[in-house]
PDB file of N, CA and C in Angstrom:
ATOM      1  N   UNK A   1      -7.432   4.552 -11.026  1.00  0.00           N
ATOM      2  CA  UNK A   1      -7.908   4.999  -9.725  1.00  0.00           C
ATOM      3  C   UNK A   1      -7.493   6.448  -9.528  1.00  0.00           C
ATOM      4  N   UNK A   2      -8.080   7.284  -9.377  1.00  0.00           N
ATOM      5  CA  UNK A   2      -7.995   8.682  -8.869  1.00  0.00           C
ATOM      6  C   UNK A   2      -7.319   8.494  -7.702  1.00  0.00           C
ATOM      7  N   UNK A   3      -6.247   9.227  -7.734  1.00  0.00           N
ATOM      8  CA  UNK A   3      -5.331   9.823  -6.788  1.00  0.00           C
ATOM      9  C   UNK A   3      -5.522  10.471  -5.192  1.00  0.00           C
ATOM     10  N   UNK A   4      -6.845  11.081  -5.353  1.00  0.00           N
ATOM     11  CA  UNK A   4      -7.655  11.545  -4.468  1.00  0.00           C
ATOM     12  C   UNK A   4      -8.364  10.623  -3.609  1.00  0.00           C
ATOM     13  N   UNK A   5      -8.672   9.532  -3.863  1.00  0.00           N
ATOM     14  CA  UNK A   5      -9.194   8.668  -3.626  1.00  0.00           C
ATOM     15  C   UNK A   5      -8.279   7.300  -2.489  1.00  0.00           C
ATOM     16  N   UNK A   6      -7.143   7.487  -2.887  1.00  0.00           N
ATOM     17  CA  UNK A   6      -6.082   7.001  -2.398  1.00  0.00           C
ATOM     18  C   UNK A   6      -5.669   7.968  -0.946  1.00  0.00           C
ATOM     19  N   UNK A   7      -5.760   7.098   0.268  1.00  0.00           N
ATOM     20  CA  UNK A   7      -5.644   7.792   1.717  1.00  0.00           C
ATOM     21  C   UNK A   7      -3.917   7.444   1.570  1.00  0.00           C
ATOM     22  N   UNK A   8      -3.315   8.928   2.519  1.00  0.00           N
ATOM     23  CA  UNK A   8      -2.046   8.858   2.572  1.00  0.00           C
ATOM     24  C   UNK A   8      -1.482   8.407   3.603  1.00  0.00           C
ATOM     25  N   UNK A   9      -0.314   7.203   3.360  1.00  0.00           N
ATOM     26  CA  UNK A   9       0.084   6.894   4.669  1.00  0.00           C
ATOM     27  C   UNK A   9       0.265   8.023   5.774  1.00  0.00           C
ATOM     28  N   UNK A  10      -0.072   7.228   6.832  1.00  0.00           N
ATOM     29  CA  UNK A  10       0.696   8.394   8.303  1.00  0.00           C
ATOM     30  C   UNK A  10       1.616   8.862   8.342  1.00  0.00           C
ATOM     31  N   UNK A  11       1.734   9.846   8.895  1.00  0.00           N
ATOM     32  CA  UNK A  11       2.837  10.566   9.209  1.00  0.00           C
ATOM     33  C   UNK A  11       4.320   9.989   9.430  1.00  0.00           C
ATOM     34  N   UNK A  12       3.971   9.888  11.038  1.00  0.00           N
ATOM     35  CA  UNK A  12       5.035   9.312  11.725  1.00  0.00           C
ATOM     36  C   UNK A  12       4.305   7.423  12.691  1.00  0.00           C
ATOM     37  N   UNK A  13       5.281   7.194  12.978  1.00  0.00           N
ATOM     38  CA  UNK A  13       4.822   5.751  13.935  1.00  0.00           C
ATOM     39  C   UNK A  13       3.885   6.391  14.903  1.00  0.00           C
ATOM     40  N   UNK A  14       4.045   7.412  15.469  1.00  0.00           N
ATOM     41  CA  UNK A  14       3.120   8.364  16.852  1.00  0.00           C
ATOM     42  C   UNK A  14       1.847   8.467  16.230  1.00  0.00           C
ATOM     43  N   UNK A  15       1.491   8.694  14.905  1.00  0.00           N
ATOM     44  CA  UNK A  15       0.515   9.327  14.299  1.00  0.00           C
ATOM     45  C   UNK A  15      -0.669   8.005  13.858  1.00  0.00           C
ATOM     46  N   UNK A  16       0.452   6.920  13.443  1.00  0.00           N
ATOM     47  CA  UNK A  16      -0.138   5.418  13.155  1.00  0.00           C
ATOM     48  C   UNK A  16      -0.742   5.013  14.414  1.00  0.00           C
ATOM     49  N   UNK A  17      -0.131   5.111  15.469  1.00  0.00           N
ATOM     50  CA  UNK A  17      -0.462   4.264  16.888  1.00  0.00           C
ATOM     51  C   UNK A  17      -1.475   5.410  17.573  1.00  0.00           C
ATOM     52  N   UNK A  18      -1.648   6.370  17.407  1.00  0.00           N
ATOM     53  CA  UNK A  18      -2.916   7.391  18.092  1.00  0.00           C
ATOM     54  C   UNK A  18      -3.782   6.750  17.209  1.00  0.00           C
ATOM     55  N   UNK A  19      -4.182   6.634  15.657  1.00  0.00           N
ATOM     56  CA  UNK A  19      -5.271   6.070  14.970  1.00  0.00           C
ATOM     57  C   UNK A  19      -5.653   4.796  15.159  1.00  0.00           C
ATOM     58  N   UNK A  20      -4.540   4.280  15.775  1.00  0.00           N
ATOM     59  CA  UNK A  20      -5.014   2.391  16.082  1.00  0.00           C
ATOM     60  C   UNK A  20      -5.857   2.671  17.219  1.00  0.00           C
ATOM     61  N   UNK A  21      -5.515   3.367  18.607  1.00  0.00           N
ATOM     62  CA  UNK A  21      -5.372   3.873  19.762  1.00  0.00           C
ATOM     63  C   UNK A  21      -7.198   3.935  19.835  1.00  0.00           C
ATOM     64  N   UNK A  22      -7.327   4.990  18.640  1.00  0.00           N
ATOM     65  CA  UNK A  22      -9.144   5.839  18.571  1.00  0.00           C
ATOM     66  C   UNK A  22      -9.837   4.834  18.078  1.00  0.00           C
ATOM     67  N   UNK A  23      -9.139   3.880  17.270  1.00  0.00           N
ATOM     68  CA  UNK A  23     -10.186   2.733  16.809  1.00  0.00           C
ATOM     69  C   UNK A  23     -10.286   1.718  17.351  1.00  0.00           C
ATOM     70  N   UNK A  24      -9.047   0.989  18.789  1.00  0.00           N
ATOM     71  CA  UNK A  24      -9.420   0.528  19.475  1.00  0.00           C
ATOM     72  C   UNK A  24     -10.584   0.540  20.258  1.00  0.00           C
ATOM     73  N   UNK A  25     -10.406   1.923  20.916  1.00  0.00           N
ATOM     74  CA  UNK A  25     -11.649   2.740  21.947  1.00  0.00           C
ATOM     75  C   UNK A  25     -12.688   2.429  21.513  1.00  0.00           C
ATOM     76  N   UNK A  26     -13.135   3.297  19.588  1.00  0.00           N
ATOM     77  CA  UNK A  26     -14.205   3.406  19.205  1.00  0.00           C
ATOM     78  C   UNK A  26     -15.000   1.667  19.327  1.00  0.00           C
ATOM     79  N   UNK A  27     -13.684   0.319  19.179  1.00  0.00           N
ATOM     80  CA  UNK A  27     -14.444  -0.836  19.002  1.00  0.00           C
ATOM     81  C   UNK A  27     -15.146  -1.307  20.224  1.00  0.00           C
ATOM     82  N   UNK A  28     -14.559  -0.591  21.848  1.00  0.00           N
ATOM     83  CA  UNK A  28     -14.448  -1.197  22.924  1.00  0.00           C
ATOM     84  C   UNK A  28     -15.846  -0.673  23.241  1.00  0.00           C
ATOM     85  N   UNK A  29     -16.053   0.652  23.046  1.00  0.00           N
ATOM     86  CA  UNK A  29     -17.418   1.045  23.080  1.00  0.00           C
ATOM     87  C   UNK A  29     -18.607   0.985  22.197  1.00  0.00           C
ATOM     88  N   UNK A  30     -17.997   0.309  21.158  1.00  0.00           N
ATOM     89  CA  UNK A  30     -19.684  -0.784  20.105  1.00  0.00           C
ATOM     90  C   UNK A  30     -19.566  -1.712  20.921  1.00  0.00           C
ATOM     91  N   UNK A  31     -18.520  -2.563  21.487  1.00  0.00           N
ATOM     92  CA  UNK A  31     -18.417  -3.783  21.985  1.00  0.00           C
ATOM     93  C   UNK A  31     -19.635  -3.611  23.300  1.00  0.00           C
ATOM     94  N   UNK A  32     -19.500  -2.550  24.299  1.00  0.00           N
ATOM     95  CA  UNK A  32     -19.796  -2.406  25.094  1.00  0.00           C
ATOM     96  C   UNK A  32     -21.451  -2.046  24.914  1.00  0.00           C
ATOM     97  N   UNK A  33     -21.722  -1.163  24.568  1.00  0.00           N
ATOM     98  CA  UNK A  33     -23.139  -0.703  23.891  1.00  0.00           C
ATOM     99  C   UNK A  33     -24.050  -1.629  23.302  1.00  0.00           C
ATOM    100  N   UNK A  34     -23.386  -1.934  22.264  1.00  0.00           N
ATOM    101  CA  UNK A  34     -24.292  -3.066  21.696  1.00  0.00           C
ATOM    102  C   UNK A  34     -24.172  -4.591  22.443  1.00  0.00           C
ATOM    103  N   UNK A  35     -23.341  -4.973  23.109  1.00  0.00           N
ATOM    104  CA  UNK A  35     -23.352  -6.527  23.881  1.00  0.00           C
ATOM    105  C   UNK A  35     -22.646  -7.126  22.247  1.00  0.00           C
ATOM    106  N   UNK A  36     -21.632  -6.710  21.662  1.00  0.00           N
ATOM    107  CA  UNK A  36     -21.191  -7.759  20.877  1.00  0.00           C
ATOM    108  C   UNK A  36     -19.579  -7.988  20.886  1.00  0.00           C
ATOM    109  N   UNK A  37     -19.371  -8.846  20.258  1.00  0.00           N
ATOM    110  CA  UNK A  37     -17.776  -9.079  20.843  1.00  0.00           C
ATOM    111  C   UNK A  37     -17.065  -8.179  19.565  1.00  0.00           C
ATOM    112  N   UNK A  38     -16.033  -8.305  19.685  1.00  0.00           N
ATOM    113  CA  UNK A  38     -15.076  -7.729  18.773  1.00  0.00           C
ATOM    114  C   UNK A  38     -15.264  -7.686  17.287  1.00  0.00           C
ATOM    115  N   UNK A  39     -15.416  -8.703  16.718  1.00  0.00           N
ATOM    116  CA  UNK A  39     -15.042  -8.773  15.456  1.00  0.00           C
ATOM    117  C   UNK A  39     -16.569  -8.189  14.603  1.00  0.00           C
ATOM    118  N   UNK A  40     -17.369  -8.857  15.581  1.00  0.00           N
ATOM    119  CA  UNK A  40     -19.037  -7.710  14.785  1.00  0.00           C
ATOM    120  C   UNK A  40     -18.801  -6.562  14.917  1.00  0.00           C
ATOM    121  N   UNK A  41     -18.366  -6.131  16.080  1.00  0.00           N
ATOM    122  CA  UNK A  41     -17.935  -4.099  16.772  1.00  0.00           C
ATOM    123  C   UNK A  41     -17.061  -3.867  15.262  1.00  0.00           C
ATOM    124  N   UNK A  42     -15.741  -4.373  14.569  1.00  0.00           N
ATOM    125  CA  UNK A  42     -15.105  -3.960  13.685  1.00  0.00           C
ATOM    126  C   UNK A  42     -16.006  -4.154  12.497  1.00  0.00           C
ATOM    127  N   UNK A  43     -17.003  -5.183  12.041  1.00  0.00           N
ATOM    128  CA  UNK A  43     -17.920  -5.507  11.048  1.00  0.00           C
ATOM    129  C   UNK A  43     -18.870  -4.075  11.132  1.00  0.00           C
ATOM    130  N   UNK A  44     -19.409  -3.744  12.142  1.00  0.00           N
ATOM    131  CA  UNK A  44     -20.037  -2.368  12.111  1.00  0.00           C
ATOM    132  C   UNK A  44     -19.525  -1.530  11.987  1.00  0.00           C
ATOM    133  N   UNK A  45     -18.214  -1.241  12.260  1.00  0.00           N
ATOM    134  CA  UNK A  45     -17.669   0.092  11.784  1.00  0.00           C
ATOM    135  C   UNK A  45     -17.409   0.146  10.465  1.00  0.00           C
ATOM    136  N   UNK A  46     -16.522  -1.031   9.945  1.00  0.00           N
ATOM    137  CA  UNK A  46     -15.932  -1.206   8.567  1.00  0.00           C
ATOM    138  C   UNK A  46     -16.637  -0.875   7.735  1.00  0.00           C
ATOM    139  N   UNK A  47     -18.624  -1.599   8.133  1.00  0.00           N
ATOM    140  CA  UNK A  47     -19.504  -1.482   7.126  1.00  0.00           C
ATOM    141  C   UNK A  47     -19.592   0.134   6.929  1.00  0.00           C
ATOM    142  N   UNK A  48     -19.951   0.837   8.348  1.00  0.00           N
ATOM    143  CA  UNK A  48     -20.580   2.379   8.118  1.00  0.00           C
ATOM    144  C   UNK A  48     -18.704   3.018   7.090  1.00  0.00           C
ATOM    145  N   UNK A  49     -17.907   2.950   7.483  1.00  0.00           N
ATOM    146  CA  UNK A  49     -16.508   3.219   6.511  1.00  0.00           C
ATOM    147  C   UNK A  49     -17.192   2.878   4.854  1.00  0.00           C
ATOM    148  N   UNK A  50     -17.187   1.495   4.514  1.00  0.00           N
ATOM    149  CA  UNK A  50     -17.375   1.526   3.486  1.00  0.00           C
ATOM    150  C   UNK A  50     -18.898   2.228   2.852  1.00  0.00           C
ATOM    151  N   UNK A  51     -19.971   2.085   3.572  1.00  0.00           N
ATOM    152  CA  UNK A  51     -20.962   2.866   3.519  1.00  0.00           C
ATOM    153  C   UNK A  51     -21.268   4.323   2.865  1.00  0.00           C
ATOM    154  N   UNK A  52     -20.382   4.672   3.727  1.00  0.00           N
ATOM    155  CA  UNK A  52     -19.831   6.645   3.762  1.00  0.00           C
ATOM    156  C   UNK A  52     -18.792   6.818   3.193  1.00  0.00           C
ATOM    157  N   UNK A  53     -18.175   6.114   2.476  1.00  0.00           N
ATOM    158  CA  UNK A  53     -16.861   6.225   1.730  1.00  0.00           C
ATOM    159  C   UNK A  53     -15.508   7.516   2.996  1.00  0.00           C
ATOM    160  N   UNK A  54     -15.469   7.030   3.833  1.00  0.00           N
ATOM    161  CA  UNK A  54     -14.914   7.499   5.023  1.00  0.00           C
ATOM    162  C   UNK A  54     -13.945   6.472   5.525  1.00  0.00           C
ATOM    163  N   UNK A  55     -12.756   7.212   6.027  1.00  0.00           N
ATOM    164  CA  UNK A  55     -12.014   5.695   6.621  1.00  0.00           C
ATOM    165  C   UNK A  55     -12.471   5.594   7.751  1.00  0.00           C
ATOM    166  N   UNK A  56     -11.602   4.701   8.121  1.00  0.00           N
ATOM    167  CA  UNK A  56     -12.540   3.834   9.578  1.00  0.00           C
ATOM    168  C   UNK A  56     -11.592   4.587  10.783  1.00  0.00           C
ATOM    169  N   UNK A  57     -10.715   4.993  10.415  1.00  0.00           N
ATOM    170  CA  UNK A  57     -10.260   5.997  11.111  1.00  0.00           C
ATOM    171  C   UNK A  57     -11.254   7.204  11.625  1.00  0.00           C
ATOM    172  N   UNK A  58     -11.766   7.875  10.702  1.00  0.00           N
ATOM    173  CA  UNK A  58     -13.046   9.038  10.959  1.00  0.00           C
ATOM    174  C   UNK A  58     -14.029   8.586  11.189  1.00  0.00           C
ATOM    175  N   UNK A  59     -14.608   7.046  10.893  1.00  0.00           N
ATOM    176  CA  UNK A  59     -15.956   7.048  11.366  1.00  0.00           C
ATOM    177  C   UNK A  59     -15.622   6.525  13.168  1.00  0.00           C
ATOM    178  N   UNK A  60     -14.368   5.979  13.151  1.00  0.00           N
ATOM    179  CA  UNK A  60     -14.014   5.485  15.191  1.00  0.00           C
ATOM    180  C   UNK A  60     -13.664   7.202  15.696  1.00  0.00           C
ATOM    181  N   UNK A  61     -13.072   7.989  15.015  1.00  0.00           N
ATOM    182  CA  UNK A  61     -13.024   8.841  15.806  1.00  0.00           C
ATOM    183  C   UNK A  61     -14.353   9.761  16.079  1.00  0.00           C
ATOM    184  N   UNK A  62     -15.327   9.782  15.437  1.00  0.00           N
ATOM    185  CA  UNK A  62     -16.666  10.214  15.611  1.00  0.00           C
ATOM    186  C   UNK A  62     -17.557   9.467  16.282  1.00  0.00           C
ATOM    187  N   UNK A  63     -17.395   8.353  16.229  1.00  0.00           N
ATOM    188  CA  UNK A  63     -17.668   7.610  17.088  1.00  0.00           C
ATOM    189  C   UNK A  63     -17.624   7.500  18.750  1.00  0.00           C
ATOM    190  N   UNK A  64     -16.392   8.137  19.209  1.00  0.00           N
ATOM    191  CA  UNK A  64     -15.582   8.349  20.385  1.00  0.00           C
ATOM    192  C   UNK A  64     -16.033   9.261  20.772  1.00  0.00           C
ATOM    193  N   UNK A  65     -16.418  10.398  19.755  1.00  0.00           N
ATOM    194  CA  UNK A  65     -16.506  11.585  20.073  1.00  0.00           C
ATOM    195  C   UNK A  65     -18.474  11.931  20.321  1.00  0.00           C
ATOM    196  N   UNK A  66     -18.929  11.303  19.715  1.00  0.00           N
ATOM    197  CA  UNK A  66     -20.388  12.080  19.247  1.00  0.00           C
ATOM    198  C   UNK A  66     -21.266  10.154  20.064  1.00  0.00           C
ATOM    199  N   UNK A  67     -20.618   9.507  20.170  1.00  0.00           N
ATOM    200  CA  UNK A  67     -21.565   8.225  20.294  1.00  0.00           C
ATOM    201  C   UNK A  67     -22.751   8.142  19.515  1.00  0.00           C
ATOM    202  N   UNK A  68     -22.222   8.390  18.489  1.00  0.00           N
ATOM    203  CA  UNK A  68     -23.097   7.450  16.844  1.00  0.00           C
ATOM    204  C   UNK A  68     -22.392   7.557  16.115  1.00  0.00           C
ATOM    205  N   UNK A  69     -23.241   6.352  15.472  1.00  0.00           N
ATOM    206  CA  UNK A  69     -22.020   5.969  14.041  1.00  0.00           C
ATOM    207  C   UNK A  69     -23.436   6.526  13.068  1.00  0.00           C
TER     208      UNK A  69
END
């Protein structure tokens, strides 16, 4: 496995819990938008993540930010 390829743990605990924080949000507003409950809202993000070879970190925070995935 390429090295590059491998995402680096967080920083600090502050840095872990802001990224949970944006991907909460990002799920609350698929949840909300689309009428679906939780675990499809994370099934749609995960998919566009694995999709885009992007973590799900960047595709919830674009998400938050731009309202599209």
């Amino acid at each position: 496995m390429d090295s590059s390829s491998v995402p680096e743990p967080p920083a600090s605990t502050a840095e872990a819990a802001e990224k949970r924080r944006v991907i909460n949000v990002a799920l609350g507003l698929v949840m909300f938008r689309h009428n679906i409950g939780q675990d499809e809202a994370m099934e749609l993000l995960s998919g566009v993540s694995e999709r885009t070879g992007r973590s799900l970190y960047d595709v919830a925070a674009d998400y938050v930010e731009h309202r599209r995935i």
